[in-house]
Every structure is written in C-alpha cells, then in structure tokens.
Protein backbone atom coordinates (compact mmCIF):
# COMPACT_ATOMS: atom_id res chain seq x y z
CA UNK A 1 5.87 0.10 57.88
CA UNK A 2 3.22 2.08 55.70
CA UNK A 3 3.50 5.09 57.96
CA UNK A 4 6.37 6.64 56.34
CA UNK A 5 5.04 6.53 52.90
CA UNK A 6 1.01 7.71 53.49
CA UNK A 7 1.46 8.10 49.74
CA UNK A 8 1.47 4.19 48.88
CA UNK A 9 -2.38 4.40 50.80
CA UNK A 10 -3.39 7.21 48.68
CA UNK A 11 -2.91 5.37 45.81
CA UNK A 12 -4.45 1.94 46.81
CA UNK A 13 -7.62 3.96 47.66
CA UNK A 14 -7.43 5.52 44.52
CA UNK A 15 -7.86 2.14 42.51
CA UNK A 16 -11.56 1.78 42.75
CA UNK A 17 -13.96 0.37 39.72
CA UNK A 18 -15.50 3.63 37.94
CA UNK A 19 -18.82 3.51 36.02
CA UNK A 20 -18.26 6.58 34.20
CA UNK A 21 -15.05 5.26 32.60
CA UNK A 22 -17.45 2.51 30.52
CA UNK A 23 -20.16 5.09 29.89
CA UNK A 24 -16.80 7.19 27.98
CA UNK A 25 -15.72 4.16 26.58
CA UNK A 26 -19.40 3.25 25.08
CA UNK A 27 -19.71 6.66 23.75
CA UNK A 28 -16.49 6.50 22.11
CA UNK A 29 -17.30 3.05 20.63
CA UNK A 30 -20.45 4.20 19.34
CA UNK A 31 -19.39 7.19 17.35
CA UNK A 32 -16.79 5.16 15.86
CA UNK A 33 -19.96 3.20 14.59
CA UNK A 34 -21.55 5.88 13.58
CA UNK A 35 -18.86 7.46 11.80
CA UNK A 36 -17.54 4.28 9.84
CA UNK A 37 -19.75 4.35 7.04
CA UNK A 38 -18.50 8.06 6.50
CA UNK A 39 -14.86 6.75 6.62
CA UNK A 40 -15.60 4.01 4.51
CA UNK A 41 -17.06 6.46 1.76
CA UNK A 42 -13.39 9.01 1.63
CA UNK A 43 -11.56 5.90 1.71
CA UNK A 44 -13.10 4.94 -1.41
CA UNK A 45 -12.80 8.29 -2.76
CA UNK A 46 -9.12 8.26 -1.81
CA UNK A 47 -8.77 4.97 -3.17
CA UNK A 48 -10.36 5.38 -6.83
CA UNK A 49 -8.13 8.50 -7.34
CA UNK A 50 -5.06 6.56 -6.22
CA UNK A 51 -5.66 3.55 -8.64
CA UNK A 52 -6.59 5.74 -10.84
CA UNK A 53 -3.16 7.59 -11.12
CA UNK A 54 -0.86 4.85 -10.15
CA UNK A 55 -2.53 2.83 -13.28
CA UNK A 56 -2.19 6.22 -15.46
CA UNK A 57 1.50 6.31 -14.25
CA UNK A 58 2.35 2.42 -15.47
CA UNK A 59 0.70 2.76 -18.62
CA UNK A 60 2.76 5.80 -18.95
CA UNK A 61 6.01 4.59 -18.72
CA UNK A 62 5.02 1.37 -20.02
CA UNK A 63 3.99 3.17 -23.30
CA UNK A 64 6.21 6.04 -23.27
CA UNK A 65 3.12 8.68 -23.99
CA UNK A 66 4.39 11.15 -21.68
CA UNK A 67 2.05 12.02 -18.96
CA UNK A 68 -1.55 12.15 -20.81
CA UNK A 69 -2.45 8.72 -19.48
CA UNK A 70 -1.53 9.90 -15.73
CA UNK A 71 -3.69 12.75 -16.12
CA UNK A 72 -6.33 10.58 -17.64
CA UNK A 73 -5.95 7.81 -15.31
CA UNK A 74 -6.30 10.86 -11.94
CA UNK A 75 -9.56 12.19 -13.76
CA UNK A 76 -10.96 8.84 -14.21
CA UNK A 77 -10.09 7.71 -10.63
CA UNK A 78 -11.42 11.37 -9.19
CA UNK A 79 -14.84 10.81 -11.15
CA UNK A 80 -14.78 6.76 -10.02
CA UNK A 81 -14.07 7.89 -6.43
CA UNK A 82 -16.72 10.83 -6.52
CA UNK A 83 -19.05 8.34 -8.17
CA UNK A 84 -18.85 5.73 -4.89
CA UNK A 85 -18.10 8.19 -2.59
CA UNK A 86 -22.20 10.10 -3.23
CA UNK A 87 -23.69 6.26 -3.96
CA UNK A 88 -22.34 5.53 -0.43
CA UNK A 89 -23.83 8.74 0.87
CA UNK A 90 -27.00 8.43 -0.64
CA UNK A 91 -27.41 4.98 0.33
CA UNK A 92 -27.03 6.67 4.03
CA UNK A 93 -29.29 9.21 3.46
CA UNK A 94 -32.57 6.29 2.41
CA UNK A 95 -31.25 3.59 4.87
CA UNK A 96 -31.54 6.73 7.46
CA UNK A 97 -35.19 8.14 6.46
C-alpha cells in the first residue's frame, strides 16, 4: 500500500522533535523581554502627543478658538511624551549600571 506513494514516508520521517526550534523560540522570547521596556517608552511618547492633540482638538471646537488650542494641546503632549519617554530611559540606564 505505501509503496506507491514513498512520499507519505518521507514525510513521517520528517516529523521528528527538534531542539534547535526551542533554542529560536527562547531567543525570540527573550529579546521581546529585552526590548519591552523600549516599546513601552515610544508608546508613551506616542501616547502623550496623541492626548495631547485630540484634547487640543475638543477644546477647539468646543470653544470655537480656531486651532491655537490644537497646536497647544500637540506641544504640550510632545513635551509630556518626551518628558516620560527620557525618565523611562534613564530609569534603564541606573537599573542597568
């Protein structure tokens, strides 16, 4: 029955357990780890500058002031973000040393 498809046996033998496969999958994990704090800090950069402006937008047309409280709501959001973002780095940078 399984001589006219030697194919089918090439792939059953193929199916063993492989160690290097978890050593990949640890190495991928682990960077990951490394790298969240680093994510963590340009989300909160991201984030500042987005509240920032959406709340400068809404006071805007909730006001009617035209868009001087967008702008001022971006630059207070970019300085906010910048603010965490290099507190989160620095906090790295003794937590590392």
């Amino acid at each position: 029955m399984l001589q006219g498809a030697p194919f089918l046996k090439a792939r059953v033998t193929a199916k063993e357990p492989n160690d290097s496969r978890d050593a990949t999958e640890e190495g991928v994990a682990s960077s990951y780890r490394k790298a969240g704090p680093y994510i963590d800090a340009s989300w909160q950069l991201a984030g500042a500058t987005g509240l920032g402006t959406l709340a400068g937008w809404w006071l805007d047309k909730k006001l009617g002031t035209g868009p001087w409280l967008l702008v001022g709501g971006a630059i207070l959001g970019i300085g906010l973000g910048f603010y965490l973002f290099f507190k989160i780095l620095m906090n790295l940078d003794k937590a590392r040393k």
